[in-house]
Protein backbone atom coordinates (compact mmCIF):
# COMPACT_ATOMS: atom_id res chain seq x y z
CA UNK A 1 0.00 0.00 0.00
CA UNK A 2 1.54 3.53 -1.08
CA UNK A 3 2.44 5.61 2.28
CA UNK A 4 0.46 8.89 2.28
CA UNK A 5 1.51 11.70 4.04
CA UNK A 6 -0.15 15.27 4.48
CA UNK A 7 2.74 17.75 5.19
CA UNK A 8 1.17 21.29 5.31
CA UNK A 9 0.64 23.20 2.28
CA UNK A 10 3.64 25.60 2.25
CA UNK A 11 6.16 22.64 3.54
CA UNK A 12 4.49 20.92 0.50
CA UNK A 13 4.58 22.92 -1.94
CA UNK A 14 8.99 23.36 -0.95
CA UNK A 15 9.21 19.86 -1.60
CA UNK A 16 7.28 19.77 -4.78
CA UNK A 17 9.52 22.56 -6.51
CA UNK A 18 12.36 20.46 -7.92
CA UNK A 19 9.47 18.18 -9.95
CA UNK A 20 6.64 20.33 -9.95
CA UNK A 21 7.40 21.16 -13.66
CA UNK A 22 8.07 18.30 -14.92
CA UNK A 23 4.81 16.13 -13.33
CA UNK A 24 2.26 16.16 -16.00
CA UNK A 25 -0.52 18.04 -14.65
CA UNK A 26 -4.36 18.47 -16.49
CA UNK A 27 -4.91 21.70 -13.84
CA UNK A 28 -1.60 23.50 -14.61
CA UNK A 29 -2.13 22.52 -18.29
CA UNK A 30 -5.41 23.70 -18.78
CA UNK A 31 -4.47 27.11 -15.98
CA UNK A 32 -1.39 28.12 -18.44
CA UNK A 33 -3.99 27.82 -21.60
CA UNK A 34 -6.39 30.01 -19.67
CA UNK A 35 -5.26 32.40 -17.50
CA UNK A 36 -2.15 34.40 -19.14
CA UNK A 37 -4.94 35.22 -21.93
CA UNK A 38 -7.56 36.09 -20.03
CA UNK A 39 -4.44 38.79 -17.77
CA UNK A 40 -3.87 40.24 -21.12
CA UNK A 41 -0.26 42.15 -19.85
CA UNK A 42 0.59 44.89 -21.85
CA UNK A 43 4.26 46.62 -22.32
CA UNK A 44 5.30 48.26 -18.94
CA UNK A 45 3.03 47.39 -16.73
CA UNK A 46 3.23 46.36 -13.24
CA UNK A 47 2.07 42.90 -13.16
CA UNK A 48 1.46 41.21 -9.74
CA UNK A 49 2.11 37.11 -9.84
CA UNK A 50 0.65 36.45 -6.11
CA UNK A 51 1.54 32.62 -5.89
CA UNK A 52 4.21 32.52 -8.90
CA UNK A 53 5.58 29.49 -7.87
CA UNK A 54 7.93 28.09 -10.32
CA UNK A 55 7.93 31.31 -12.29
CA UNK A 56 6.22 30.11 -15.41
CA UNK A 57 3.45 33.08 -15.57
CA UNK A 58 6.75 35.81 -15.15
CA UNK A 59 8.33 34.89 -17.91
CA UNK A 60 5.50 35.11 -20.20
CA UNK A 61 4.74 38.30 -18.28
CA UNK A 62 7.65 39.74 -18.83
CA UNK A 63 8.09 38.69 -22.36
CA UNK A 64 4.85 40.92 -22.67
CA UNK A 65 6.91 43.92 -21.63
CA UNK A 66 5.63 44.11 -18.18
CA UNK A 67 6.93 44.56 -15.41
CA UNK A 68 6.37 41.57 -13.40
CA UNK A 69 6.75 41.32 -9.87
CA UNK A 70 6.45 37.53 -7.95
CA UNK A 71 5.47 36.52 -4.80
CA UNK A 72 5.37 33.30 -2.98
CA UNK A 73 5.03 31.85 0.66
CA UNK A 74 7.41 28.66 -0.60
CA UNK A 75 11.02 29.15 -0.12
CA UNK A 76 11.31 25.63 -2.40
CA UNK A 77 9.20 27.14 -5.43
CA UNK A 78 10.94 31.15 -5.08
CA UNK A 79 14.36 29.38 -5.28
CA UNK A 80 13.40 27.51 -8.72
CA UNK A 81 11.80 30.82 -9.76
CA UNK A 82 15.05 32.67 -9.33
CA UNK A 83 17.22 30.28 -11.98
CA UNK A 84 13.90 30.89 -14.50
CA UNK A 85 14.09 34.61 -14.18
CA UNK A 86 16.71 35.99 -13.09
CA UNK A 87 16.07 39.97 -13.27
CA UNK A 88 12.27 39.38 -11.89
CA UNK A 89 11.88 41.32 -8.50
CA UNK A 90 10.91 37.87 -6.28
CA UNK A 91 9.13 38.58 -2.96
CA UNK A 92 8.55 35.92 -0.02
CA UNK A 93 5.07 36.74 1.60
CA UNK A 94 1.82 34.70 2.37
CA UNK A 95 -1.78 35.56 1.27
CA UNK A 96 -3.01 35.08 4.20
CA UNK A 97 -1.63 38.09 5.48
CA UNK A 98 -1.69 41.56 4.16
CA UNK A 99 0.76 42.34 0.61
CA UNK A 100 3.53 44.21 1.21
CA UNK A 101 3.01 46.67 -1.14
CA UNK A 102 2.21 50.21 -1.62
CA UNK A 103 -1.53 51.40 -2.42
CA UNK A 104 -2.54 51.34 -5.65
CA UNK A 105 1.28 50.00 -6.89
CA UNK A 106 -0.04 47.35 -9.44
CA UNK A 107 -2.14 47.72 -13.15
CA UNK A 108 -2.67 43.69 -13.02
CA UNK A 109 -2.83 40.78 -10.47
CA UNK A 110 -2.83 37.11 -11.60
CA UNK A 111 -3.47 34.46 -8.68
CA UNK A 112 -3.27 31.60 -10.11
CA UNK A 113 -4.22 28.11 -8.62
CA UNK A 114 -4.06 28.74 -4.70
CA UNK A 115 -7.33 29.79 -3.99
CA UNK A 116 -8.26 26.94 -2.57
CA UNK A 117 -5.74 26.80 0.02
CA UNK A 118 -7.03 30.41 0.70
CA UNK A 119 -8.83 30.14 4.57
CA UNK A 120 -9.33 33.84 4.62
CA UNK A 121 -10.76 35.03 1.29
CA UNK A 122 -12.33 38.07 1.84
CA UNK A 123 -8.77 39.27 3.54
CA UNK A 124 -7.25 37.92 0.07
CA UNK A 125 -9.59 39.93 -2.24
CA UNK A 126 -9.19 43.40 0.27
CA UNK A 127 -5.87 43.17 0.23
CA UNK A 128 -5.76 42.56 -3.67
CA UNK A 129 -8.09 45.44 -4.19
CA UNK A 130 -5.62 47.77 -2.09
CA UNK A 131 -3.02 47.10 -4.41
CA UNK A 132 -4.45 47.79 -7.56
CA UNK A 133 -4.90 50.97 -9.24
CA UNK A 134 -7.92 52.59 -10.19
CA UNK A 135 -9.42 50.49 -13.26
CA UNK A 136 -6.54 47.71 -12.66
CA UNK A 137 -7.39 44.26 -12.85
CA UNK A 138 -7.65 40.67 -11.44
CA UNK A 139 -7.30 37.02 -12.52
CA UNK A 140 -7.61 34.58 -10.02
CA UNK A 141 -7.97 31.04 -10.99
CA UNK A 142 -8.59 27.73 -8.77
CA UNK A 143 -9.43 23.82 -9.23
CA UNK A 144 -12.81 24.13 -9.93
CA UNK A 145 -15.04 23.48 -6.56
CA UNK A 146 -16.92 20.88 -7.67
CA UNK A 147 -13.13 18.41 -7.81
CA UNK A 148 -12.73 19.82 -4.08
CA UNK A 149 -16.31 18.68 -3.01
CA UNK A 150 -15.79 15.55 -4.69
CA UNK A 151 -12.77 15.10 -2.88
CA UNK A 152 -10.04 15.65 -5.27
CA UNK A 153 -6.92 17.99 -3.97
CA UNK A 154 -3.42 18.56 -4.88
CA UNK A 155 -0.78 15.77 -4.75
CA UNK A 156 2.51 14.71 -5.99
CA UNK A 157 4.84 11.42 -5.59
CA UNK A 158 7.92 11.60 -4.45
CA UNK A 159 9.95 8.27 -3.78
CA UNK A 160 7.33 6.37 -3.45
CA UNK A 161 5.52 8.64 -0.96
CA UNK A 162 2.14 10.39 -2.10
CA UNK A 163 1.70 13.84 -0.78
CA UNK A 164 -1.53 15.43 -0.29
CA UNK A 165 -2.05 19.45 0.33
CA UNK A 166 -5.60 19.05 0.71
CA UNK A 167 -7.91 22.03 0.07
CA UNK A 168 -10.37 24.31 1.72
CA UNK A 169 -14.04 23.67 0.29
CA UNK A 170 -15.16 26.81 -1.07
CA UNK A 171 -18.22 27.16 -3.50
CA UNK A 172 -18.13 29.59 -6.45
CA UNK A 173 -20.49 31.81 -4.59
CA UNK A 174 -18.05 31.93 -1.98
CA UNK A 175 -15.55 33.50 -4.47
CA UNK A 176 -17.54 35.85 -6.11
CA UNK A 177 -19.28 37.41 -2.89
CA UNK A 178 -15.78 37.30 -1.16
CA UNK A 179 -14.83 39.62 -4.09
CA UNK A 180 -17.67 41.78 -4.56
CA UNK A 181 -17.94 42.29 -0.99
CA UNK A 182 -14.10 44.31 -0.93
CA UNK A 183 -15.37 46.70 -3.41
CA UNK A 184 -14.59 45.46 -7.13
CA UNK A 185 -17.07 47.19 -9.02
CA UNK A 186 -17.37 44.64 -11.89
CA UNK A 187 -17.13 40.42 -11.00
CA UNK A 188 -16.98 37.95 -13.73
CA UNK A 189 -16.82 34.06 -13.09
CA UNK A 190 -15.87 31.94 -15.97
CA UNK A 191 -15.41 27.93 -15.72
CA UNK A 192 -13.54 25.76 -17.76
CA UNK A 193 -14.29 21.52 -18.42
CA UNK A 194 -11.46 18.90 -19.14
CA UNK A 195 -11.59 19.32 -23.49
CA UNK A 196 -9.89 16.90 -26.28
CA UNK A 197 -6.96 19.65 -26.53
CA UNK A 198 -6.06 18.99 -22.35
CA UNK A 199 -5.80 15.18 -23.15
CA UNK A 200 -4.10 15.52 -26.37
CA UNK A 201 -1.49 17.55 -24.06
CA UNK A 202 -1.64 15.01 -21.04
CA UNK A 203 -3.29 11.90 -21.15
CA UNK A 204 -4.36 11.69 -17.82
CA UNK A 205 -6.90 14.28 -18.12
CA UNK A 206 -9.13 11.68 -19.87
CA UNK A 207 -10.56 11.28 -16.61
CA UNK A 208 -11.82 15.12 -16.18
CA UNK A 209 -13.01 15.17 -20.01
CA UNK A 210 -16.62 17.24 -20.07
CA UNK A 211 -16.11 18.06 -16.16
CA UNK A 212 -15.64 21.17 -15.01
CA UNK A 213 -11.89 21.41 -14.05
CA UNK A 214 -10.59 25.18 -13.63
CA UNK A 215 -12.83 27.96 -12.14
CA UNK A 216 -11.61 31.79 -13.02
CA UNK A 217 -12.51 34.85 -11.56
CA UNK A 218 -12.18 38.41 -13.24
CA UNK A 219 -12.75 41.51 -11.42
CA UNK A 220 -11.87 44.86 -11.95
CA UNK A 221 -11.77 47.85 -9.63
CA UNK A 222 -13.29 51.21 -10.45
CA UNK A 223 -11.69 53.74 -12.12
């Protein structure tokens, strides 16, 4: 029987750094498809990548010509972010607690699958919303609710050992009124199923084919 063992989302995420990359993944797939295009950055400006992890997002970012700024609560994931972009301004800091940045510092946020580690949303969202500038933007993306209810979460092997980060079991509503409730004046929710393209990419998403696999939020604050 395969040893499971739960060690604490940021502890998990460290140790999933080296291989998160390379482990064929239908969420990050389908997230990297999605989001970047939905973020839209535009040449010079400041782009927020709350949750960066590996970096992926701030190179595209910054290919853009923005100006991307990352931050991450995993020492493990920042490190491998550093070696994939080198010049980026890299921040350590967790969502949970307020972002250390200025008042209206950023055009853009993208948040991209750690929602649903989130136990404080509303705090999130405020603190997002404080951030932006007048008429900036948010993407925020998550495995889609219904996978949490049904008991799906994030995992990984590692010799032999599976580790699960579990998830907190928000609804959709949760999101959007979480959001709405800080003060974005405009609150979109979009949701994306498992397609033929995912599985032609990785195989394993056979399994989420016609279920919905990636929720995203858009929301945009006043100008």
């Amino acid at each position: 029987m395969r040893k499971v063992e739960r060690p604490g989302v940021c502890e998990g995420y460290s140790l999933w750094s080296e291989t998160y990359d390379a482990t064929p993944n239908p969420l990050v797939a389908l997230d990297r498809r999605v989001t970047l295009s939905l973020l839209g950055p535009k040449t010079d400006e400041c782009v927020l990548d709350a949750a960066c992890g590996t970096g992926q997002h701030l190179r595209t970012i910054a290919a853009a010509g923005s100006r991307p700024i990352g931050l991450d609560f995993s020492r493990g994931m920042l490190r491998v972010a550093r070696q994939r972009v080198p010049r980026v301004p890299l921040v350590y800091a967790d969502l949970e607690e307020e972002l250390p940045f200025l008042a209206e510092d950023f055009e853009a946020i993208l948040c991209a699958l750690v929602g649903e580690h989130l136990r404080n949303l509303r705090g999130f969202f405020r603190s997002a919303f404080a951030v932006l500038k007048p008429g900036g933007r948010l993407v925020f993306s998550v495995f889609h609710p219904a996978m949490v209810e049904a008991g799906i979460e994030s995992n990984f092997e590692r010799s032999g050992v599976e580790y699960r980060l579990g998830a907190q079991r928000h609804t959709v509503g949760d999101y959007l009124s979480a959001a709405a409730a800080v003060g974005f004046g405009t609150v979109k929710a979009l949701e994306f199923p498992g397609d033929t393209e995912l599985v032609q990419e990785v195989p394993a998403a056979a399994k989420y084919l016609g279920r919905p696999l990636l929720f995203v939020l858009q929301a945009w604050r006043k100008s």
